[in-house]
Protein backbone atom coordinates (compact mmCIF):
# COMPACT_ATOMS: atom_id res chain seq x y z
CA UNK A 1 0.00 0.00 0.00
CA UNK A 2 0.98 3.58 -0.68
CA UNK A 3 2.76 4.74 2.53
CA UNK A 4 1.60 8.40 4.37
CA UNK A 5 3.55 11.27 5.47
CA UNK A 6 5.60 10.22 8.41
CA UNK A 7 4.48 10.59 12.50
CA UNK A 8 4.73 14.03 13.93
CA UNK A 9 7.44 12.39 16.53
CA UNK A 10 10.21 11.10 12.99
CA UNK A 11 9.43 7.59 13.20
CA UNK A 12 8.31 5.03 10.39
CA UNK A 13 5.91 5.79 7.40
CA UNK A 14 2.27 4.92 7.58
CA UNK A 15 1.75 1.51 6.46
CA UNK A 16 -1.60 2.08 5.63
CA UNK A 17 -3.75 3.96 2.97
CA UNK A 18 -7.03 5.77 4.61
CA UNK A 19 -10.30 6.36 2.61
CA UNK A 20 -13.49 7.59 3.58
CA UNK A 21 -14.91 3.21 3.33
CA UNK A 22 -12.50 2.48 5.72
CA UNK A 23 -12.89 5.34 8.18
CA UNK A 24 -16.62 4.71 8.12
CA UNK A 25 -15.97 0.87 9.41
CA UNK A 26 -14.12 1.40 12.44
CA UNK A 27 -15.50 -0.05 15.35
CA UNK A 28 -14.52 -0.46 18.77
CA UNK A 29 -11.92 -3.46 18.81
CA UNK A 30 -10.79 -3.75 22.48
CA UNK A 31 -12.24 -1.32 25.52
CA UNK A 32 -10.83 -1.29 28.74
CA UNK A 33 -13.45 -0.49 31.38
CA UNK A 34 -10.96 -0.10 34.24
CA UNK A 35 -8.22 1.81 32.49
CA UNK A 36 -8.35 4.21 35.34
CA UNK A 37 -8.34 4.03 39.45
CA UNK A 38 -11.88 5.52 40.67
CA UNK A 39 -12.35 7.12 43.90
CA UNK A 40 -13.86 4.81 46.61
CA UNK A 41 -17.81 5.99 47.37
CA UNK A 42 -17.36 7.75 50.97
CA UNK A 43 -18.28 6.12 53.87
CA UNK A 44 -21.38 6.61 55.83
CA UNK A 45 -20.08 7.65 58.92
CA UNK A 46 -17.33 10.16 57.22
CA UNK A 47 -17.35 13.34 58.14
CA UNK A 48 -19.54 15.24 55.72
CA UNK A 49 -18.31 19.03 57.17
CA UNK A 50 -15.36 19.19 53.92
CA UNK A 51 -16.80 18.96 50.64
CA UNK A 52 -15.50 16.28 48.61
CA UNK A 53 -14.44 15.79 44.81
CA UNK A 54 -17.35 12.94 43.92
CA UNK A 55 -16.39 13.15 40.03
CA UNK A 56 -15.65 10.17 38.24
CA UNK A 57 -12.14 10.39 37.47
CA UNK A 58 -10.90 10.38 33.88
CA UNK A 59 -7.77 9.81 31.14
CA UNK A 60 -6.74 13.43 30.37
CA UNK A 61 -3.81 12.35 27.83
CA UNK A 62 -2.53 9.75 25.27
CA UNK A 63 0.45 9.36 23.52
CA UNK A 64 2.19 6.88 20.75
CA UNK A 65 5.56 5.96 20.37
CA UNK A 66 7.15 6.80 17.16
CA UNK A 67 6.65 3.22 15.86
CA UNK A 68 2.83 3.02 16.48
CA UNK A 69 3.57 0.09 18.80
CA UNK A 70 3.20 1.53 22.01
CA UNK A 71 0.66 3.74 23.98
CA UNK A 72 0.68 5.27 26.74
CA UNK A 73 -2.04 6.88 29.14
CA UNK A 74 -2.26 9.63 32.24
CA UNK A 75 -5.22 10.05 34.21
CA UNK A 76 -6.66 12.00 37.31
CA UNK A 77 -5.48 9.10 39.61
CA UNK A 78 -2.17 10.39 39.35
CA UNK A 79 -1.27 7.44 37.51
CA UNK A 80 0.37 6.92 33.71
CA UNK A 81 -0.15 3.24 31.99
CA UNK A 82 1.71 1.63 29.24
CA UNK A 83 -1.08 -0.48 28.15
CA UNK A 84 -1.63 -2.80 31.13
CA UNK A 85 1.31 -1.60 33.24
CA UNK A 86 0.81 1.08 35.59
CA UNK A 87 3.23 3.79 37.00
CA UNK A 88 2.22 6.03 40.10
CA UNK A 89 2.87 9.25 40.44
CA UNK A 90 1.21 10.08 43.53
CA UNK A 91 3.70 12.89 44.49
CA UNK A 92 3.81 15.51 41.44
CA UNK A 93 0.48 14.02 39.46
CA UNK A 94 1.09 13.94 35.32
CA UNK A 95 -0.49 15.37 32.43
CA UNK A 96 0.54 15.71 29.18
CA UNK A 97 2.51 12.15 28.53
CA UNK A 98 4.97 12.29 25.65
CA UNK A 99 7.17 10.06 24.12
CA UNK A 100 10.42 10.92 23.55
CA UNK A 101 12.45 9.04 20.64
CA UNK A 102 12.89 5.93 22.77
CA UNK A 103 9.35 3.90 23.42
CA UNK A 104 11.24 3.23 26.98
CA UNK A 105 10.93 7.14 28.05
CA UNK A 106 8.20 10.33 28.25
CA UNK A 107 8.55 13.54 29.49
CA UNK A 108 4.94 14.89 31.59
CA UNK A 109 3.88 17.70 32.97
CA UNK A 110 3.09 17.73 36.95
CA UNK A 111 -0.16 18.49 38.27
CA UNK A 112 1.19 18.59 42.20
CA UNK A 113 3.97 19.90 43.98
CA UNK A 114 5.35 22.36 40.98
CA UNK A 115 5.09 23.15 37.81
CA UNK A 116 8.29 21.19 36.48
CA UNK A 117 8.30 19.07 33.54
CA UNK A 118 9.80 15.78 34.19
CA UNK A 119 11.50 13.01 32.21
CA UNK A 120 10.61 9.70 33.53
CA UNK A 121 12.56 5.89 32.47
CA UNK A 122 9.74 3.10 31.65
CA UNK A 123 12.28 0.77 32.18
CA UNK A 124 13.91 1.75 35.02
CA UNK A 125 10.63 3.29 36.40
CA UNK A 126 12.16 6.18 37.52
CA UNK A 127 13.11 10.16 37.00
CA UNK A 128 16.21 11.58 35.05
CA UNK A 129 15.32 14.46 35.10
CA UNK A 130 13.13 17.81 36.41
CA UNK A 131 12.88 20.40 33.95
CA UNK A 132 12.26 23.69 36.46
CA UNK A 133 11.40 27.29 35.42
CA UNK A 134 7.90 27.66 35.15
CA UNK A 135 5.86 29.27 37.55
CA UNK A 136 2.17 28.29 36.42
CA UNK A 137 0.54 24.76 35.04
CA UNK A 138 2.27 23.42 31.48
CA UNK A 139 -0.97 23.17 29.59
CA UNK A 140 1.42 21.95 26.21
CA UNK A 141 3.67 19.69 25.80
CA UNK A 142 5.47 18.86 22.79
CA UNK A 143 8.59 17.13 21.31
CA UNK A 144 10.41 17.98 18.36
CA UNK A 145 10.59 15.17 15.85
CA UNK A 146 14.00 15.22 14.91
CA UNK A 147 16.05 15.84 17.85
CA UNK A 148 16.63 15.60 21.53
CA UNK A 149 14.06 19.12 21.94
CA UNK A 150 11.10 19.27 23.47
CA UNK A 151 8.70 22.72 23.96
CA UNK A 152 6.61 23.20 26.70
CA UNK A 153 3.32 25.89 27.53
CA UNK A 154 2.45 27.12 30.67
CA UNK A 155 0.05 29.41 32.46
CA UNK A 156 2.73 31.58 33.00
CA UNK A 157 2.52 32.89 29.64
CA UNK A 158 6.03 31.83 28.79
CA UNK A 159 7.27 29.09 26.22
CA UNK A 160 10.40 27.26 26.95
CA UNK A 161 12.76 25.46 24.68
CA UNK A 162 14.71 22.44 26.66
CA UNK A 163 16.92 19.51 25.42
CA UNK A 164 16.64 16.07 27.41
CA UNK A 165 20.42 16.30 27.88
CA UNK A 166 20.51 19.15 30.05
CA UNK A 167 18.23 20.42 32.90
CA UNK A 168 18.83 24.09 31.90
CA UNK A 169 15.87 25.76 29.86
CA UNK A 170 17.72 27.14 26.30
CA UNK A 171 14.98 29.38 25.42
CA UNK A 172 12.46 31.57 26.65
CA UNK A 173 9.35 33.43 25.08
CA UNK A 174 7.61 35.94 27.09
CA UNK A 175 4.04 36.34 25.66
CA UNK A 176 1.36 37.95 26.54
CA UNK A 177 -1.39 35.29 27.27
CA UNK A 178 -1.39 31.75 27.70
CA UNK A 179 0.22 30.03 24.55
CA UNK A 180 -0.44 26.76 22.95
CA UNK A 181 2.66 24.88 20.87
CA UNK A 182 3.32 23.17 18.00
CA UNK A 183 6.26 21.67 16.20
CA UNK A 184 6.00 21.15 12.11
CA UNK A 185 6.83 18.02 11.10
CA UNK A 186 10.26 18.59 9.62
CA UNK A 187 11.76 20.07 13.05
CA UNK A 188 12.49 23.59 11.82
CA UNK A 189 9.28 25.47 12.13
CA UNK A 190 7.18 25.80 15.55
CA UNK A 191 4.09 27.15 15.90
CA UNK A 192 2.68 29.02 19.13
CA UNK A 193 -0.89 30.10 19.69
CA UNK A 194 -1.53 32.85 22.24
CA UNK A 195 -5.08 33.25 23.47
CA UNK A 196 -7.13 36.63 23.83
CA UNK A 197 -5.18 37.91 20.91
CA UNK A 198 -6.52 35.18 18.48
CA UNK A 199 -2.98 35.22 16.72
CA UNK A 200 -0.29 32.13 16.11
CA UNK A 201 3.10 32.70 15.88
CA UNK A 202 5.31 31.00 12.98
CA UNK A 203 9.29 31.13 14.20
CA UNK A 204 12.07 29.30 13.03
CA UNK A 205 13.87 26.97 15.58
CA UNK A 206 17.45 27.97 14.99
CA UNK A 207 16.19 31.72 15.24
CA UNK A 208 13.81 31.37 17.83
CA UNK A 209 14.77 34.62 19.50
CA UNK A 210 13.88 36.53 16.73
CA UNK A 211 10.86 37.67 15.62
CA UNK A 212 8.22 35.58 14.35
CA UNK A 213 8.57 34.71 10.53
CA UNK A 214 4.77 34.98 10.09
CA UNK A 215 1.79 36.20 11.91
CA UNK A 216 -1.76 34.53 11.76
CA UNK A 217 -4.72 35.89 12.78
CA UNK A 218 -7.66 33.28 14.15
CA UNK A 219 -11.02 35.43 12.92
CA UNK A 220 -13.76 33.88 12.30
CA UNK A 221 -17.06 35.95 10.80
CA UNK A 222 -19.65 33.09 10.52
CA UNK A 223 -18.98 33.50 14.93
CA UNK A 224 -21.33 36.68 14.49
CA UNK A 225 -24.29 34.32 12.78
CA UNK A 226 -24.59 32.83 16.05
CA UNK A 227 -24.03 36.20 18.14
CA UNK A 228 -23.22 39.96 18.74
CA UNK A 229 -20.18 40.46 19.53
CA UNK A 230 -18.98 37.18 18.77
CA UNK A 231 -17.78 34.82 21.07
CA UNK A 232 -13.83 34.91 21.44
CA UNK A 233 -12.26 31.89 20.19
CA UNK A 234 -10.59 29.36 22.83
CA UNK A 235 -7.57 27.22 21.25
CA UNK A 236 -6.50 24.54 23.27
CA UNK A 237 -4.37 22.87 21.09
CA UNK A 238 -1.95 22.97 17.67
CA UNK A 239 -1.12 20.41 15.30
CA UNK A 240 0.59 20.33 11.87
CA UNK A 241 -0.78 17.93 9.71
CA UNK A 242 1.88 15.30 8.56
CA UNK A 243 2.01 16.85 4.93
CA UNK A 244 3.50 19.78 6.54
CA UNK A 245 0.58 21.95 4.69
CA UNK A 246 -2.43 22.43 6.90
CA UNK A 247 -2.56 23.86 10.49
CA UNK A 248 -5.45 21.74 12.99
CA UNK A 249 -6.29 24.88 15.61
CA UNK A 250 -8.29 22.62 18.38
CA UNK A 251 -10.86 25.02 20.69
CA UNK A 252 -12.53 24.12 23.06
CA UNK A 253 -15.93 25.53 22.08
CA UNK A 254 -17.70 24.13 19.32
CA UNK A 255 -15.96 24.46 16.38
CA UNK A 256 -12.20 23.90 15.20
CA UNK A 257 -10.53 25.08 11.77
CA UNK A 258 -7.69 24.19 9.34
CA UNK A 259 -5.08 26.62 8.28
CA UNK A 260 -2.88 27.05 5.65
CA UNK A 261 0.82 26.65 7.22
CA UNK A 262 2.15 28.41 4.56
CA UNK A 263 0.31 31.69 4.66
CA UNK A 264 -2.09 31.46 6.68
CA UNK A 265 -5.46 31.08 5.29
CA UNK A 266 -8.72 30.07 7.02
CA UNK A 267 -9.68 27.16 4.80
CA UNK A 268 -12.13 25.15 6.98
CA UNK A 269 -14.29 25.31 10.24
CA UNK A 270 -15.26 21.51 11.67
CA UNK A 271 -18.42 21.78 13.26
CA UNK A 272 -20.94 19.22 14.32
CA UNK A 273 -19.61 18.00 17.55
CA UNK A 274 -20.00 19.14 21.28
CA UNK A 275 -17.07 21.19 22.57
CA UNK A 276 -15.07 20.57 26.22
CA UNK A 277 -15.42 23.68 27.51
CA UNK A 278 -17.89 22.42 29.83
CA UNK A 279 -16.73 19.00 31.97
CA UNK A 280 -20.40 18.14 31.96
CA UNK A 281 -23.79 18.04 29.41
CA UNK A 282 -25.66 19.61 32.19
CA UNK A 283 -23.41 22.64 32.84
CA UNK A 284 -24.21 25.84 31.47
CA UNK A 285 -22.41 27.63 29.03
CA UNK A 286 -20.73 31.02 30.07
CA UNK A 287 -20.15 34.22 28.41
CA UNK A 288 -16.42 34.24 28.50
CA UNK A 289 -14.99 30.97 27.00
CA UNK A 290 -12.45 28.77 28.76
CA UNK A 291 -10.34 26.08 28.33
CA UNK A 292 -12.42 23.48 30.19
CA UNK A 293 -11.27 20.08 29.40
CA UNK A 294 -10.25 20.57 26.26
CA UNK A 295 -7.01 20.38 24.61
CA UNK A 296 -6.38 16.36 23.49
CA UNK A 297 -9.48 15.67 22.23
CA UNK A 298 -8.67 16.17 18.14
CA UNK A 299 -5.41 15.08 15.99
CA UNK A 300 -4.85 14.19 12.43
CA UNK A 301 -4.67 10.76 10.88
CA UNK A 302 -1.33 10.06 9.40
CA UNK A 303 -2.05 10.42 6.17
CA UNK A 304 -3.15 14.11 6.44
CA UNK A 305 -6.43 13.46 4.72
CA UNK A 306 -8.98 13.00 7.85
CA UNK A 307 -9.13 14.72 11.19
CA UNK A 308 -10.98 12.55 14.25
CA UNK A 309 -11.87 14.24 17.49
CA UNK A 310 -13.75 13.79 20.66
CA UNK A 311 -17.39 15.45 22.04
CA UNK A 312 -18.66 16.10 25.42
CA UNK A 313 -21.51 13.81 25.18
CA UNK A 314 -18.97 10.98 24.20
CA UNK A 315 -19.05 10.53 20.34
CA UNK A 316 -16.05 10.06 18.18
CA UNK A 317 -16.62 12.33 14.99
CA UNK A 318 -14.45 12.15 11.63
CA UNK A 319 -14.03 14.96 8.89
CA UNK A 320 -13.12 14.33 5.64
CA UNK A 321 -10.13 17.36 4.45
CA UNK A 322 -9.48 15.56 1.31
CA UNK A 323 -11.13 18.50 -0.83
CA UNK A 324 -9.86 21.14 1.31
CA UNK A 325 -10.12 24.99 -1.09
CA UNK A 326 -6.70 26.33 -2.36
CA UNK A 327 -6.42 30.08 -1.12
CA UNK A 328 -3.49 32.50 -2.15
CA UNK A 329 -2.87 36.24 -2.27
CA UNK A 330 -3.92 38.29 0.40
CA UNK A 331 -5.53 37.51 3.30
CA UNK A 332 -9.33 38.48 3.54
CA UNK A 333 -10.39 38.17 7.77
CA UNK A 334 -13.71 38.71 6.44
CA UNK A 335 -14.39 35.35 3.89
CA UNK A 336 -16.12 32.60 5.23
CA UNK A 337 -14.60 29.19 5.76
CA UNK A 338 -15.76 26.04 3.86
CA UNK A 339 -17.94 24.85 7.63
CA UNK A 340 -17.31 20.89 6.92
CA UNK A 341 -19.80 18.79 9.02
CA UNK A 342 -18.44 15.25 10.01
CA UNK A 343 -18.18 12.29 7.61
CA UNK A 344 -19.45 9.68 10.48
CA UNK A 345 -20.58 10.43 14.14
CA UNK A 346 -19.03 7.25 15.98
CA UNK A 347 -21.28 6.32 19.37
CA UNK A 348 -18.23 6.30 21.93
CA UNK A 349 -17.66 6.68 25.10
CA UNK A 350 -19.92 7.28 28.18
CA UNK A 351 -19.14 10.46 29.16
CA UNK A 352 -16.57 13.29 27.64
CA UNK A 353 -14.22 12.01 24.73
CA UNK A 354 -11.54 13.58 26.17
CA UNK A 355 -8.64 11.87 23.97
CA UNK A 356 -8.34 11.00 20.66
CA UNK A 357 -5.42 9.98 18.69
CA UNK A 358 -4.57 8.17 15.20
CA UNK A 359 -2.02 5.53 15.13
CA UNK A 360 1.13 6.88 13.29
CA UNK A 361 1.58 4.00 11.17
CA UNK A 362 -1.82 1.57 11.32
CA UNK A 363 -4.94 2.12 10.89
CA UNK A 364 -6.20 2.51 14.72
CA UNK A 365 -8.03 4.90 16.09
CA UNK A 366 -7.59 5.24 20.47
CA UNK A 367 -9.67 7.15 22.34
CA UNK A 368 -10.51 7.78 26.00
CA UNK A 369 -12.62 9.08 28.80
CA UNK A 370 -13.78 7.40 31.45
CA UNK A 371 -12.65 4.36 29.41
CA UNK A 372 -9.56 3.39 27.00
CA UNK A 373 -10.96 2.24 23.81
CA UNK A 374 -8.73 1.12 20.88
CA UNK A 375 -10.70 1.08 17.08
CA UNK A 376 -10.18 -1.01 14.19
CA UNK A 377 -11.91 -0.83 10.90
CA UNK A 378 -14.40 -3.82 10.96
CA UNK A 379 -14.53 -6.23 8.24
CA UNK A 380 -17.76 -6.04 7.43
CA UNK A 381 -19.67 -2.61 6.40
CA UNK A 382 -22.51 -1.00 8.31
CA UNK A 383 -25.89 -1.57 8.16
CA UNK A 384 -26.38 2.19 6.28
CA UNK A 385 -24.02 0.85 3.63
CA UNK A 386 -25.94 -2.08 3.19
CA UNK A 387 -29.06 -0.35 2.47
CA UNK A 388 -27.76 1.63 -0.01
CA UNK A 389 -26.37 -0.62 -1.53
CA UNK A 390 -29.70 -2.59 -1.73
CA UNK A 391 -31.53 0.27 -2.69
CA UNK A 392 -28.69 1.21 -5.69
CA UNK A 393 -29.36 -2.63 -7.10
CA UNK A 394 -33.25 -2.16 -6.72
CA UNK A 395 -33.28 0.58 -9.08
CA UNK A 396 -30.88 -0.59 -11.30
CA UNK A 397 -33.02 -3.87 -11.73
CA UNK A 398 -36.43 -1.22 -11.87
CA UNK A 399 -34.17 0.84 -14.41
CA UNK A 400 -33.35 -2.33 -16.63
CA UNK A 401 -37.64 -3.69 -16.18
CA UNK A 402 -38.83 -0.04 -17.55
């Protein structure tokens, strides 16, 4: 089969080709109900004077190895699991799992203690290293795919640029709200979003402390069909697509859009799914937007040509990109984008979606919530398929009678 752009993390070509038939099979191959620790229901005769957290707990980040072989999970129980092995880290928490170049290592974010980054050994099951600096939550984590680099996010409104070899921080970007990062597939181009200011920042890695080589701004006008003002856009997360051409801007309200990565365009708005601002169906919506839980619930496949993400009442929704417009020239803020509802809604998970992720190199879909749920395109097609199909050869046999 033809082989796909490769993984965002430089590891081996996709070994399979994607089309819309296949995407519309997939089917839940292997769920794992208990793929996170839940909270013990309070005894009776607890004290009941200190409220208490009665939330089911939930998976809050997934990550592949370069290979497509591995995965590997973090949850609110302050634990991160290699499929059925689990790791503890009840004394920082961890968020944000990333592989580095070797399946036996990740980097994290901590959700306890302090806002380091660490690097953590699989193998060994234990730290090499604390990457200290930051002075609010990392909310993005990110690796470079060619080298020893890695990027990090925080609530500081600072990006840092570190190297696993050393503890020291090589680079520094003050901004002036909470950024979102992104490496390009090739290594030499990063990406950082900064909220409030609906812009994204295009810089060169080996000139990092310059200026940034191009300037995007996030506007959306179809925002004012819906109401006056607009709602300010949320972006929770950045992703290249493998092609190295389009730009996935995740929010966490109810929409997220496709960018040229060359100049900048608005090409495409994906709507038809529920966004993770809220944590619950039942909670109301507010005026000013927030992150929520959003931020890992949408990524490419690895072919570039379909984007799958999660919904807060659980579904798994795909959009086709394959007929994406061209743009050039100038940039017009005010032109609609082509607003691309989903190819298939998938009935997933009970609860929020809150992770969704393509295999780099096969053709499997994981997702997770309150479960872990690993998809597989089924060998047979749907029952919708069938009836069309049925209904084609029906009036083809009517056509052939007349």
């Amino acid at each position: 089969m033809a082989a796909a752009s490769s993984h965002p993390n430089g590891g081996q070509p996709s070994s399979v080709t994607l089309t819309p038939q296949l995407m519309l099979r997939l089917k839940p191959a292997k769920i794992f109900k208990n793929a996170i620790d839940q909270l013990p229901p309070p005894s009776p005769s607890a004290s009941t004077s200190r409220p208490t957290n009665t939330a089911p707990r939930q998976i809050t980040g997934i990550s592949f190895d370069d290979r497509g072989d591995q995965v590997i999970t973090a949850g609110e129980d302050e634990t991160f699991r290699l499929t059925v092995k689990t790791y503890y880290s009840k004394k920082y928490g961890i968020d944000l799992p990333r592989f580095t170049h070797k399946n036996s290592a990740i980097v994290h974010a901590s959700t306890k203690e302090d806002d380091s980054v660490r690097y953590h050994s699989l193998h060994d099951n234990k730290y090499l290293q604390y990457f200290k600096g930051h002075t609010g939550r990392v909310i993005s984590l990110e690796v470079s795919p060619v080298d020893d680099g890695f990027m990090s996010g925080s609530l500081d409104k600072t990006v840092r640029l570190w190297d696993l070899r050393s503890p020291s921080c090589r680079g520094l970007l003050n901004l002036p709200a909470t950024p979102i990062v992104a490496y390009d597939h090739s290594g030499l181009v990063f990406a950082v979003a900064v909220n409030h200011y609906s812009r994204i920042l295009l810089y060169d890695v080996a000139n990092f402390d310059k200026a940034p080589f191009l300037v995007i701004t996030l506007e959306d006008p179809t925002l004012q069909l819906i109401s006056y003002p607009p709602r300010v856009i949320c972006m929770t997360s950045l992703a290249f697509s493998p092609s190295g051409k389009y730009l996935l801007v995740g929010c966490s309200g109810e929409a997220h859009y496709i960018l040229d990565a060359f100049e900048g365009h608005l090409l495409a708005k994906l709507e038809g799914h529920l966004g993770l601002e809220r944590t619950k169906l039942t909670q109301p919506k507010i005026i000013e937007p927030e992150r929520g839980i959003s931020g890992e619930e949408v990524s490419w496949t690895p072919d570039s040509k379909f984007v799958v993400g999660g919904s807060l009442d659980g579904s798994i929704f795909i959009w086709d990109l394959q007929n994406l417009p061209v743009k050039t020239g100038s940039i017009d803020l005010k032109a609609h984008p082509l607003r691309l509802q989903p190819l298939k809604k998938l009935d997933g998970h009970p609860g929020p979606s809150r992770c969704v992720r393509f295999n780099p190199r096969l053709g499997m879909l994981c997702t997770a919530g309150l479960e872990l749920a690993f998809w597989l395109p089924g060998s047979e097609p749907d029952a919708e398929e069938v009836a069309k199909e049925l209904l084609k050869r029906k009036e083809a046999q009517n056509t052939v009678v007349l």
